[in-house]
PDB file of N, CA and C in Angstrom:
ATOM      1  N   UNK A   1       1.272 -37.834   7.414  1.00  0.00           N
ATOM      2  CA  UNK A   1       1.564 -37.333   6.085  1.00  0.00           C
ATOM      3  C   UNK A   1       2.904 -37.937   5.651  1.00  0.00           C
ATOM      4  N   UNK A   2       2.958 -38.465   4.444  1.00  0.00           N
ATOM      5  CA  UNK A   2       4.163 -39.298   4.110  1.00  0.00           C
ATOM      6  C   UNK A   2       5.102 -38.084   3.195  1.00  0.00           C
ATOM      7  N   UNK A   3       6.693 -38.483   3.325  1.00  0.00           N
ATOM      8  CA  UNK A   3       7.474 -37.462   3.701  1.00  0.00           C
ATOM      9  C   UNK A   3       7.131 -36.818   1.921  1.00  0.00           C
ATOM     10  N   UNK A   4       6.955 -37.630   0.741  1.00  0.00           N
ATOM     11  CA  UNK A   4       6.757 -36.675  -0.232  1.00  0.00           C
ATOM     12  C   UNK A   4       5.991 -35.305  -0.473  1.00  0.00           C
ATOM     13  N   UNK A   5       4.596 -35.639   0.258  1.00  0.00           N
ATOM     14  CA  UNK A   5       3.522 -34.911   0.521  1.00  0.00           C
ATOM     15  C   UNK A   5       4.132 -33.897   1.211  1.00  0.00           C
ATOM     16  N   UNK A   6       4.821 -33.782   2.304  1.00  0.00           N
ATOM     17  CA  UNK A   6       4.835 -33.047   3.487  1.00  0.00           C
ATOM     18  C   UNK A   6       6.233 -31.876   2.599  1.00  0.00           C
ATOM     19  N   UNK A   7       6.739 -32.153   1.648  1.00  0.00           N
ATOM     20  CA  UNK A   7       7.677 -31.760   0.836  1.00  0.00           C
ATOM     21  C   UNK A   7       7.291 -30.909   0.022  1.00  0.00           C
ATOM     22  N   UNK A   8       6.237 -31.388  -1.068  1.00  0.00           N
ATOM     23  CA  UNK A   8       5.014 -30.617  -2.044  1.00  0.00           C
ATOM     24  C   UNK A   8       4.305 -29.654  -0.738  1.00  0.00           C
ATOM     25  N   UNK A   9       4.325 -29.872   0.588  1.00  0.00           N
ATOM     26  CA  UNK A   9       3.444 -29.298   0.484  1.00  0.00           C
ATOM     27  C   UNK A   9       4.308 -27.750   1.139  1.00  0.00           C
ATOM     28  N   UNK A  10       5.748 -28.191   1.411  1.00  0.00           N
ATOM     29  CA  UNK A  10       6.101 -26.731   2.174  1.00  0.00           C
ATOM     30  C   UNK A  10       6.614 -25.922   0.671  1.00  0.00           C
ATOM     31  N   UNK A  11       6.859 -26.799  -0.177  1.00  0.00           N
ATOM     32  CA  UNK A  11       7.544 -26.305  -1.621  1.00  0.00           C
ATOM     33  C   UNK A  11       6.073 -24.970  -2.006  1.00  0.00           C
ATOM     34  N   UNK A  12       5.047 -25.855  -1.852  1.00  0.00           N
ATOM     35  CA  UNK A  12       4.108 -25.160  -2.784  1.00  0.00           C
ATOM     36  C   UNK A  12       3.870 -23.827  -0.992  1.00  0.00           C
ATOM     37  N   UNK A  13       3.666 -23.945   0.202  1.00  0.00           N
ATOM     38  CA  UNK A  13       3.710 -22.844   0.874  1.00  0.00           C
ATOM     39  C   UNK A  13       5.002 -21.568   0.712  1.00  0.00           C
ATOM     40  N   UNK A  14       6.292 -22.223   0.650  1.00  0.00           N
ATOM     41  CA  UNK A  14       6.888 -21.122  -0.158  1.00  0.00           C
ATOM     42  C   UNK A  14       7.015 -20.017  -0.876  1.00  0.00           C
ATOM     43  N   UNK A  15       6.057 -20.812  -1.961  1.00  0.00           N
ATOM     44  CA  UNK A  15       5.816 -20.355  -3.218  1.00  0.00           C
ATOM     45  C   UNK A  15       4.408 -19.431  -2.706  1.00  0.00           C
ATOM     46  N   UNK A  16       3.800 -19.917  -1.792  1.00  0.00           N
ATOM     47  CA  UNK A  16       2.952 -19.001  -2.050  1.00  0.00           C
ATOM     48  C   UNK A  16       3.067 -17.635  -0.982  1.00  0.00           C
ATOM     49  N   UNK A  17       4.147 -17.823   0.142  1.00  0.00           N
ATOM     50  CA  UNK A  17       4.679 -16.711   0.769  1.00  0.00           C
ATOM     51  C   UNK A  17       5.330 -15.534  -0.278  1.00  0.00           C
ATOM     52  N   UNK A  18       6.133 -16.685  -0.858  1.00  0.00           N
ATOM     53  CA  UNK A  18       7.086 -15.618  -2.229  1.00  0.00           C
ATOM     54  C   UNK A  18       6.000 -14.619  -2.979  1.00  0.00           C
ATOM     55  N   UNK A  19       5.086 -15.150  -3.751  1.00  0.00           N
ATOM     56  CA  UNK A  19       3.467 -14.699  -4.051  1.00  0.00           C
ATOM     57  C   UNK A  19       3.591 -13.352  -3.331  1.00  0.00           C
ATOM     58  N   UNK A  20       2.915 -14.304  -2.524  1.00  0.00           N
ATOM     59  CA  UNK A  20       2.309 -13.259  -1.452  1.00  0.00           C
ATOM     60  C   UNK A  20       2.862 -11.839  -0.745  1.00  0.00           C
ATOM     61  N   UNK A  21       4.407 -12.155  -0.791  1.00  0.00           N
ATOM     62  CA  UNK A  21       5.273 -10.602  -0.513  1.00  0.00           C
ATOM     63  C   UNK A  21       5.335  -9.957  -2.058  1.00  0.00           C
ATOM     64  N   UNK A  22       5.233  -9.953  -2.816  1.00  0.00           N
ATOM     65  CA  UNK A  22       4.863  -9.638  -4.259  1.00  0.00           C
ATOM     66  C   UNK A  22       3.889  -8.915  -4.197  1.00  0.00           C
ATOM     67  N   UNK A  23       2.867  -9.529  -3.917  1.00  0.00           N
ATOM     68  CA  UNK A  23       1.428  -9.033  -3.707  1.00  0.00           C
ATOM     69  C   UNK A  23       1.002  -8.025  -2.915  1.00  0.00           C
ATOM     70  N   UNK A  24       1.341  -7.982  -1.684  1.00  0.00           N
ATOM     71  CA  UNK A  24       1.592  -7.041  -0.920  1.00  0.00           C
ATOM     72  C   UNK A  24       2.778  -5.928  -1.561  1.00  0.00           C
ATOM     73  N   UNK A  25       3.773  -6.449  -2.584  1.00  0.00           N
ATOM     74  CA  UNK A  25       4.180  -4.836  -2.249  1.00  0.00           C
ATOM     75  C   UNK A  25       3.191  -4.129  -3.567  1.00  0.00           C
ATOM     76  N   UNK A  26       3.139  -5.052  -5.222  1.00  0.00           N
ATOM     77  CA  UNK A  26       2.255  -4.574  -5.546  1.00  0.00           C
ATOM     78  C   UNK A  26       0.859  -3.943  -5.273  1.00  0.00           C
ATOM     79  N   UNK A  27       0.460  -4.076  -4.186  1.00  0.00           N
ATOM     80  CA  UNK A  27      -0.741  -3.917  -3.942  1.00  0.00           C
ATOM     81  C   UNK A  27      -0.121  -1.903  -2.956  1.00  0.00           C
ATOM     82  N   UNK A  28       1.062  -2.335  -2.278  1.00  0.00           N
ATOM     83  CA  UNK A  28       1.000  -0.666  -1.894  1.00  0.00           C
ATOM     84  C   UNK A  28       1.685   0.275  -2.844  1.00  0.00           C
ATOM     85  N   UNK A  29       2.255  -0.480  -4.031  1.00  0.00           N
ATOM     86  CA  UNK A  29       2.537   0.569  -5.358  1.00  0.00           C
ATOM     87  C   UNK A  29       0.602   0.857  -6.040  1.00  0.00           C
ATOM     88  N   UNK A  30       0.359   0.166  -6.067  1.00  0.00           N
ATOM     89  CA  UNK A  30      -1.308   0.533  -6.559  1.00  0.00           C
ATOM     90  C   UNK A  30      -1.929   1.932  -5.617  1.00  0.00           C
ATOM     91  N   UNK A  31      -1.792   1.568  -4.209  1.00  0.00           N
ATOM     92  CA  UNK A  31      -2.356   2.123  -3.226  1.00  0.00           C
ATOM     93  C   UNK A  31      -1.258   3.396  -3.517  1.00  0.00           C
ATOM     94  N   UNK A  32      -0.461   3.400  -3.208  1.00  0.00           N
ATOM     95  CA  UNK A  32       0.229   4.924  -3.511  1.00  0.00           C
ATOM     96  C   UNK A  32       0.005   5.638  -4.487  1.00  0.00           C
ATOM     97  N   UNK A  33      -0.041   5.192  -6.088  1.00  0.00           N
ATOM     98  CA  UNK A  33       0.241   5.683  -7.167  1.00  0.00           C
ATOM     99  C   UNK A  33      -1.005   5.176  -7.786  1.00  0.00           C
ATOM    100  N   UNK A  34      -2.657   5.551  -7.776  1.00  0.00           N
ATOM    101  CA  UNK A  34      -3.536   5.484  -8.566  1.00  0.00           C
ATOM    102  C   UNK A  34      -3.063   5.361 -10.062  1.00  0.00           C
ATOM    103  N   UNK A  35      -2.663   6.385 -10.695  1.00  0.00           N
ATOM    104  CA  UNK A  35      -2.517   6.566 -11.835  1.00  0.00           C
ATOM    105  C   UNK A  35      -0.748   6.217 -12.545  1.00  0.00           C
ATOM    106  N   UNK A  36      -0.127   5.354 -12.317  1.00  0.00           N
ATOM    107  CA  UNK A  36       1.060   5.000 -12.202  1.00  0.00           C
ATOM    108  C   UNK A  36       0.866   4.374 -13.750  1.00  0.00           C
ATOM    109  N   UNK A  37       2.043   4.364 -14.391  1.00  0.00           N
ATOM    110  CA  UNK A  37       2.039   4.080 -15.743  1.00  0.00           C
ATOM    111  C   UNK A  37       1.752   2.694 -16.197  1.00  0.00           C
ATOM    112  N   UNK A  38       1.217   2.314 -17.231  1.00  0.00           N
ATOM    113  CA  UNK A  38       0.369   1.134 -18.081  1.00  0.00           C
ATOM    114  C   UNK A  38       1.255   0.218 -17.481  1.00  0.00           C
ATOM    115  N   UNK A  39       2.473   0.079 -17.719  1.00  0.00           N
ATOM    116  CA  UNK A  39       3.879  -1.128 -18.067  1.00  0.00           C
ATOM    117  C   UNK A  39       3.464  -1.695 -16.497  1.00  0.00           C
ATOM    118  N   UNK A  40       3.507  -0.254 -15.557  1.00  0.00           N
ATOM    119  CA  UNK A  40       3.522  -0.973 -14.238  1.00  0.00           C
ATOM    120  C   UNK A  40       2.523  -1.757 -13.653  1.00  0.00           C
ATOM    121  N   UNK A  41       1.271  -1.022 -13.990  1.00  0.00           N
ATOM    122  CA  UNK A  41      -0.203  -1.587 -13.986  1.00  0.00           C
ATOM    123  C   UNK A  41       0.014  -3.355 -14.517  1.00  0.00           C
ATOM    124  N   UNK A  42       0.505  -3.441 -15.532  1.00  0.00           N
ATOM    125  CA  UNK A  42       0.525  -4.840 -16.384  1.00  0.00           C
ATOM    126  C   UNK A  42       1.508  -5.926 -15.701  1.00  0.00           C
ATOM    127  N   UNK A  43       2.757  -5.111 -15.348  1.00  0.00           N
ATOM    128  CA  UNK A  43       3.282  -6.368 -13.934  1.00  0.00           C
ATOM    129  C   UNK A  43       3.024  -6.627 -12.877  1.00  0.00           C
ATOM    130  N   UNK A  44       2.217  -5.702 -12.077  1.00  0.00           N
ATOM    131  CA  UNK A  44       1.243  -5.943 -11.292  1.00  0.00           C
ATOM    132  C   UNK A  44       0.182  -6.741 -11.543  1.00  0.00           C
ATOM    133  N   UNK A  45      -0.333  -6.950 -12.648  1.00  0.00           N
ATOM    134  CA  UNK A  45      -1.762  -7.137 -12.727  1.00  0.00           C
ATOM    135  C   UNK A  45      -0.902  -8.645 -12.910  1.00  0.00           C
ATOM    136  N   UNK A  46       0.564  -8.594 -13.615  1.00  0.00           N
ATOM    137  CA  UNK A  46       0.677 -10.304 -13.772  1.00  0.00           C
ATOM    138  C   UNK A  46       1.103 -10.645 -12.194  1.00  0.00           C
ATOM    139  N   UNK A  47       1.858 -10.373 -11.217  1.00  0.00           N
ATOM    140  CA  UNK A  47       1.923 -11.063 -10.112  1.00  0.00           C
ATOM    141  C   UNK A  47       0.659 -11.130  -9.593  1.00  0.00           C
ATOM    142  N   UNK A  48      -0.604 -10.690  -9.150  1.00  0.00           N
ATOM    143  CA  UNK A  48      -1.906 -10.925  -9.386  1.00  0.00           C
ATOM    144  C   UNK A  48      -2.395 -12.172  -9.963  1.00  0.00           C
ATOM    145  N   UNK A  49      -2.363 -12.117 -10.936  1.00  0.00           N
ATOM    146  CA  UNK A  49      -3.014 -13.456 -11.544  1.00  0.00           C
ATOM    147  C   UNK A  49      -1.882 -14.912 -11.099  1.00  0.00           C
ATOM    148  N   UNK A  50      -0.731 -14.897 -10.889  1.00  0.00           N
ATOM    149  CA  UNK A  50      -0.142 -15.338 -10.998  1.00  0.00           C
ATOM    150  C   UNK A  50       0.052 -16.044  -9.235  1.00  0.00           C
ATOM    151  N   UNK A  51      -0.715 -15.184  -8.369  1.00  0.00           N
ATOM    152  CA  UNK A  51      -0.948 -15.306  -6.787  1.00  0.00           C
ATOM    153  C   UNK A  51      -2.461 -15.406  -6.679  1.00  0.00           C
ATOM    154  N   UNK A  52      -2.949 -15.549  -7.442  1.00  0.00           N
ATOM    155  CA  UNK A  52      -4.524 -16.009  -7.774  1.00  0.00           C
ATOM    156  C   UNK A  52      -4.434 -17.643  -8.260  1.00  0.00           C
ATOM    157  N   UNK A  53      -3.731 -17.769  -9.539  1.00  0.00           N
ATOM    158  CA  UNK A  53      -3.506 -19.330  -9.885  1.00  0.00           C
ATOM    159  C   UNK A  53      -2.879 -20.096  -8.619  1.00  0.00           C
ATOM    160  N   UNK A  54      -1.846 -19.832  -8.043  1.00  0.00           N
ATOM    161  CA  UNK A  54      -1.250 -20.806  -7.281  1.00  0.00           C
ATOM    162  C   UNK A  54      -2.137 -20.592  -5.889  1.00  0.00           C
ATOM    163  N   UNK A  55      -2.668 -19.875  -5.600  1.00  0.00           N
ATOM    164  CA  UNK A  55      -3.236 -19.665  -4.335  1.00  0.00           C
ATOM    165  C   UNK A  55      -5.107 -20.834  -4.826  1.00  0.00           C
ATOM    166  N   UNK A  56      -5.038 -20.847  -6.290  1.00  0.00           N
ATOM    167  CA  UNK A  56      -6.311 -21.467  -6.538  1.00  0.00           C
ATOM    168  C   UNK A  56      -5.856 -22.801  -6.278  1.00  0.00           C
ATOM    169  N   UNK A  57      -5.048 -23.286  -6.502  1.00  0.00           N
ATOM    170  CA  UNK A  57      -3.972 -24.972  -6.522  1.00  0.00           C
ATOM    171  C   UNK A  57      -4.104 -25.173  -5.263  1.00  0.00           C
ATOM    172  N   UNK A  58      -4.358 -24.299  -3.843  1.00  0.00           N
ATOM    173  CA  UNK A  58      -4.013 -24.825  -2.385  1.00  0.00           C
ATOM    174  C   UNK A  58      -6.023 -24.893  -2.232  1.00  0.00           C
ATOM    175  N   UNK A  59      -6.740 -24.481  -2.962  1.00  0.00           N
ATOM    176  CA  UNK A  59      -8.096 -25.007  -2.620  1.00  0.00           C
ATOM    177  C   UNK A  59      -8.610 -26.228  -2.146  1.00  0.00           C
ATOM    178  N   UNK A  60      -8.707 -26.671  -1.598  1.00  0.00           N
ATOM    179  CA  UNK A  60      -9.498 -27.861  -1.319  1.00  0.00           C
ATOM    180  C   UNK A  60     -10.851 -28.469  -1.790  1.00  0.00           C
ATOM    181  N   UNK A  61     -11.131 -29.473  -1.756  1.00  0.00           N
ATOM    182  CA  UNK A  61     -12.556 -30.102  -2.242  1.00  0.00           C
ATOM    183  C   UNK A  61     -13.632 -29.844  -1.246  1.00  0.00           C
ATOM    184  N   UNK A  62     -14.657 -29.423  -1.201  1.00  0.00           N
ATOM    185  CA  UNK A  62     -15.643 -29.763  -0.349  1.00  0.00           C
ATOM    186  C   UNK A  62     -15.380 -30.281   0.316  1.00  0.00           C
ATOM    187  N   UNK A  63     -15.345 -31.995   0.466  1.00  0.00           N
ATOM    188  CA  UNK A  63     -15.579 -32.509   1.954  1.00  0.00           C
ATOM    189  C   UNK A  63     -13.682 -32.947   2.442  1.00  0.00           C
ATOM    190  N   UNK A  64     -13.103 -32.015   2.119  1.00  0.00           N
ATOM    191  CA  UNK A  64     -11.607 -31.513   2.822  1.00  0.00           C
ATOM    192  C   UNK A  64     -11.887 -31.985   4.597  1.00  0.00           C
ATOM    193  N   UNK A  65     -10.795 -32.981   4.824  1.00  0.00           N
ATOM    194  CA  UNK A  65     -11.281 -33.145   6.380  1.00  0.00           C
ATOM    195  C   UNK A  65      -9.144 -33.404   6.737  1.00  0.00           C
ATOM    196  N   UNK A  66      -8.317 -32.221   6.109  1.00  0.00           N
ATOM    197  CA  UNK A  66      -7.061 -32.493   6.230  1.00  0.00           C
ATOM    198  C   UNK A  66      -6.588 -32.156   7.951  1.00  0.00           C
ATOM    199  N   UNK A  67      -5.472 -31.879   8.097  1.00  0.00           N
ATOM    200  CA  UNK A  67      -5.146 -31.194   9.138  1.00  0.00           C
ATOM    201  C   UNK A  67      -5.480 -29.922   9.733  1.00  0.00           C
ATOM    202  N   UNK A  68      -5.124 -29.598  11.004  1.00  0.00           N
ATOM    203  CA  UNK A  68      -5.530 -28.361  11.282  1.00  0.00           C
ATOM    204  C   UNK A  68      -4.514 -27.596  10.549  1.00  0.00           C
ATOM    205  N   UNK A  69      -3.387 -27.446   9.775  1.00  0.00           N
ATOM    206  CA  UNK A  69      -2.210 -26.862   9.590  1.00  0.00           C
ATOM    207  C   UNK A  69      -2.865 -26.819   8.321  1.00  0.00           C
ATOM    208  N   UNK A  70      -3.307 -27.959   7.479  1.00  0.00           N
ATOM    209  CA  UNK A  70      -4.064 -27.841   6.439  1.00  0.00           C
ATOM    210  C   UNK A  70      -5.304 -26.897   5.909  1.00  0.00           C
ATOM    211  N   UNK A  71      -5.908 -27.360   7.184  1.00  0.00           N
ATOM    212  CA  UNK A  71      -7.016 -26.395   7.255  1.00  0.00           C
ATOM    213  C   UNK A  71      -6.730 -24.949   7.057  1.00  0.00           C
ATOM    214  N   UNK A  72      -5.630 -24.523   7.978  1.00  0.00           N
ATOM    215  CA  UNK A  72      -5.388 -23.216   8.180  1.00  0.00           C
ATOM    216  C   UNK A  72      -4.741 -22.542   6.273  1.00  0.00           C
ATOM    217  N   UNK A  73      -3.643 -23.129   5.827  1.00  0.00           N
ATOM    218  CA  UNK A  73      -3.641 -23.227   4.413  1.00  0.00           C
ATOM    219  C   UNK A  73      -4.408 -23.027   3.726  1.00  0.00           C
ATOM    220  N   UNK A  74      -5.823 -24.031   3.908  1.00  0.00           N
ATOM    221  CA  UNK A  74      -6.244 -23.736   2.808  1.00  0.00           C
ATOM    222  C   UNK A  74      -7.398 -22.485   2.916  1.00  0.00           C
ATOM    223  N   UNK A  75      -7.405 -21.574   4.136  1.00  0.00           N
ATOM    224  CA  UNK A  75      -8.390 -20.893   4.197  1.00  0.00           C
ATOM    225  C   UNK A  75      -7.653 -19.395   3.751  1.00  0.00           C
ATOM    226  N   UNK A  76      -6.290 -19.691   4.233  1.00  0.00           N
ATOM    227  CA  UNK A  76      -5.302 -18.418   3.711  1.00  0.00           C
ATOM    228  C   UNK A  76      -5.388 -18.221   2.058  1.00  0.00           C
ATOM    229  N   UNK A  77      -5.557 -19.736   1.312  1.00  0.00           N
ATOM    230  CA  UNK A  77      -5.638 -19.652  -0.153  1.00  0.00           C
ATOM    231  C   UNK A  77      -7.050 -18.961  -0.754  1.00  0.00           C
ATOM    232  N   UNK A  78      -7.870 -19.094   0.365  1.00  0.00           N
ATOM    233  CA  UNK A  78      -9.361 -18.415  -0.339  1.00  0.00           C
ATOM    234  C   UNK A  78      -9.387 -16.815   0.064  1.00  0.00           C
ATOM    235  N   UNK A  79      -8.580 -16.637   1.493  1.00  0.00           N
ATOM    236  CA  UNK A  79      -8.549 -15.223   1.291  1.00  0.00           C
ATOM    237  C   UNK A  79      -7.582 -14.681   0.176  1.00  0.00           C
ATOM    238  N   UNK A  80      -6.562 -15.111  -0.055  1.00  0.00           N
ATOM    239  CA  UNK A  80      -5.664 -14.661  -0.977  1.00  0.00           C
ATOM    240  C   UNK A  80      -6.331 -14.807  -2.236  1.00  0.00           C
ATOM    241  N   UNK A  81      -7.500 -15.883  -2.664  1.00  0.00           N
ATOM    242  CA  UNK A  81      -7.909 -15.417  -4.024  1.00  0.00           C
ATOM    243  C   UNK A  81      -9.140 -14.269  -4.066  1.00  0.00           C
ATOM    244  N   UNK A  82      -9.647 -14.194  -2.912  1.00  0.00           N
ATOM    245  CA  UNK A  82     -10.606 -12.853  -2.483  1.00  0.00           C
ATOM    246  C   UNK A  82      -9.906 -11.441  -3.276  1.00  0.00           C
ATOM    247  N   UNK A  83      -8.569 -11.461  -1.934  1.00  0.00           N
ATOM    248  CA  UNK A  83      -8.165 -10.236  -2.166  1.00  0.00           C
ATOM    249  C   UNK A  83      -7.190 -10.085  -3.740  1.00  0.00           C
ATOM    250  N   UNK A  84      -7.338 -11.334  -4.311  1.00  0.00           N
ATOM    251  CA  UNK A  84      -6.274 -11.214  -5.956  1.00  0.00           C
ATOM    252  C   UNK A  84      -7.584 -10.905  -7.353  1.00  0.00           C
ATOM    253  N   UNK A  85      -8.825 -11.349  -6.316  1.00  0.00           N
ATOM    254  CA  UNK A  85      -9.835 -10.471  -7.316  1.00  0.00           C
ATOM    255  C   UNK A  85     -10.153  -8.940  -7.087  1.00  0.00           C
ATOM    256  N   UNK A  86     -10.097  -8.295  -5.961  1.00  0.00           N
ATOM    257  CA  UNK A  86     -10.129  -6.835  -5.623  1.00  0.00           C
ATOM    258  C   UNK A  86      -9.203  -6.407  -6.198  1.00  0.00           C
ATOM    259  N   UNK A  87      -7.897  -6.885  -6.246  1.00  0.00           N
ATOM    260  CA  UNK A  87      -6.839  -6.098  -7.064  1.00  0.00           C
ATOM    261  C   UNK A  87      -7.101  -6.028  -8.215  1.00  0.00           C
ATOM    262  N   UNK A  88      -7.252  -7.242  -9.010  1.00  0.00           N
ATOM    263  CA  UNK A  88      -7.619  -7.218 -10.168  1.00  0.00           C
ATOM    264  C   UNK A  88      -8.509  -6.186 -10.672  1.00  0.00           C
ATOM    265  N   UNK A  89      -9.972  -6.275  -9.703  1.00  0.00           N
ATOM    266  CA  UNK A  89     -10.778  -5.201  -9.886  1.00  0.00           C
ATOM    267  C   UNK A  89     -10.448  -3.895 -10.405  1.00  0.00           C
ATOM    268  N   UNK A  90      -9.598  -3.524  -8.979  1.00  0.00           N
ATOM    269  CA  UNK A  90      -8.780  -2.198  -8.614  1.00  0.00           C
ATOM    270  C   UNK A  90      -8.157  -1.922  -9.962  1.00  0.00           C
ATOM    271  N   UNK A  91      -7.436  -3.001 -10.410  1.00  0.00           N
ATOM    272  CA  UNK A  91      -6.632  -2.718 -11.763  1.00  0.00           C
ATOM    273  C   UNK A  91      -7.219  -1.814 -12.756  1.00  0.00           C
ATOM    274  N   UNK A  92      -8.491  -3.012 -13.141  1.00  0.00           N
ATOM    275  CA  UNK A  92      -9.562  -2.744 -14.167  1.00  0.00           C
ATOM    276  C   UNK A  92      -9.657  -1.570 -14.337  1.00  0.00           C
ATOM    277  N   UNK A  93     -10.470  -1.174 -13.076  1.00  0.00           N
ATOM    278  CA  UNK A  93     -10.925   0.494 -12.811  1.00  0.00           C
ATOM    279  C   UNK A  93     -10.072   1.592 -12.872  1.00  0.00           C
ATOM    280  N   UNK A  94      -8.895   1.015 -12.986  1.00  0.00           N
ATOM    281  CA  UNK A  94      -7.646   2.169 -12.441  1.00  0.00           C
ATOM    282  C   UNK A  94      -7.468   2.742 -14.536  1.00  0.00           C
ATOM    283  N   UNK A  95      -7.561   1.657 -14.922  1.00  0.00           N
ATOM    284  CA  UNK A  95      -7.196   1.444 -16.298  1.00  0.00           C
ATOM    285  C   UNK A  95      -8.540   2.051 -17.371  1.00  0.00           C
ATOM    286  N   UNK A  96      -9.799   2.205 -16.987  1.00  0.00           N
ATOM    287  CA  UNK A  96     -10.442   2.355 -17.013  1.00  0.00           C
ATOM    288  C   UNK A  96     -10.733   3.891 -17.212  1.00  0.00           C
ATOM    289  N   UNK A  97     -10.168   4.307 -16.128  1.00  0.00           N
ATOM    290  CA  UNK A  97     -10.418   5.760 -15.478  1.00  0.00           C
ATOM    291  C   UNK A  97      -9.432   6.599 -16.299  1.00  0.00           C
ATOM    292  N   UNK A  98      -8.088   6.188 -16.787  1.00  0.00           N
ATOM    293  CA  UNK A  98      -6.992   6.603 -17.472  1.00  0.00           C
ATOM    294  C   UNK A  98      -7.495   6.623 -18.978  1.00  0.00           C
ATOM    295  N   UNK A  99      -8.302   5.772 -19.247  1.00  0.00           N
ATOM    296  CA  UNK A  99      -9.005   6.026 -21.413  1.00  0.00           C
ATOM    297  C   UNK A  99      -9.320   7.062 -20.758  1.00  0.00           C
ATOM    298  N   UNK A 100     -10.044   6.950 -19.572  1.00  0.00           N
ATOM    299  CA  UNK A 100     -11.373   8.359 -19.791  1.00  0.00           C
ATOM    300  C   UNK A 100     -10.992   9.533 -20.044  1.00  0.00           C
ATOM    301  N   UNK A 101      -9.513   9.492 -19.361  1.00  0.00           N
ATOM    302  CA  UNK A 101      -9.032  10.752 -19.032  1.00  0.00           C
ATOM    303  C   UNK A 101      -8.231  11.274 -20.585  1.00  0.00           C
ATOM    304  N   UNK A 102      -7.911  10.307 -20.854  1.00  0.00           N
ATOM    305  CA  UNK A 102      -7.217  10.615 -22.597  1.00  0.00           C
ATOM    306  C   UNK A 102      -8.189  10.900 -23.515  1.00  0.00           C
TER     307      UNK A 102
END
């Protein structure tokens, strides 16, 4: 791997650790506080999308034949867009459930 690549590529793992502790804590403010107010719901829901896009950027092509370090990357990026659609979900429903209740 030539040294630019190997640069992009810890820049963009960074970024997606940074993400990713975001995500996790949003995800145990959700889990604690079902019904937690709109504003908070909506910055959550943006670190979400926002660990969904960059986690979509570490996807690979089909016939992906990178490193094992690569490999491992890019399988962390498909669980991370798994679990950035359940949240999302979670959001939906959470938001959902709150009209009903008004």
């Amino acid at each position: 791997m030539d040294p630019l690549t190997a640069i992009s590529l810890a820049t963009s793992i960074v970024q997606f650790v940074d993400l990713g502790t975001k995500l996790i804590h949003g995800a145990r403010e959700i889990y604690s506080s079902a019904y937690c107010a709109p504003e908070e719901n909506e910055g959550q829901e943006t670190v979400v999308s926002e660990m969904r896009s960059l986690s979509s950027k570490l996807l690979p092509p089909s016939h992906f034949q990178g490193s094992k370090d690569e490999r491992a990357l890019c399988r962390l990026a498909a669980e991370c867009n798994t679990i950035s659609d359940q949240i999302l979900a979670l959001l939906e429903k959470v938001q959902a459930q709150r009209h009903h209740q008004v």
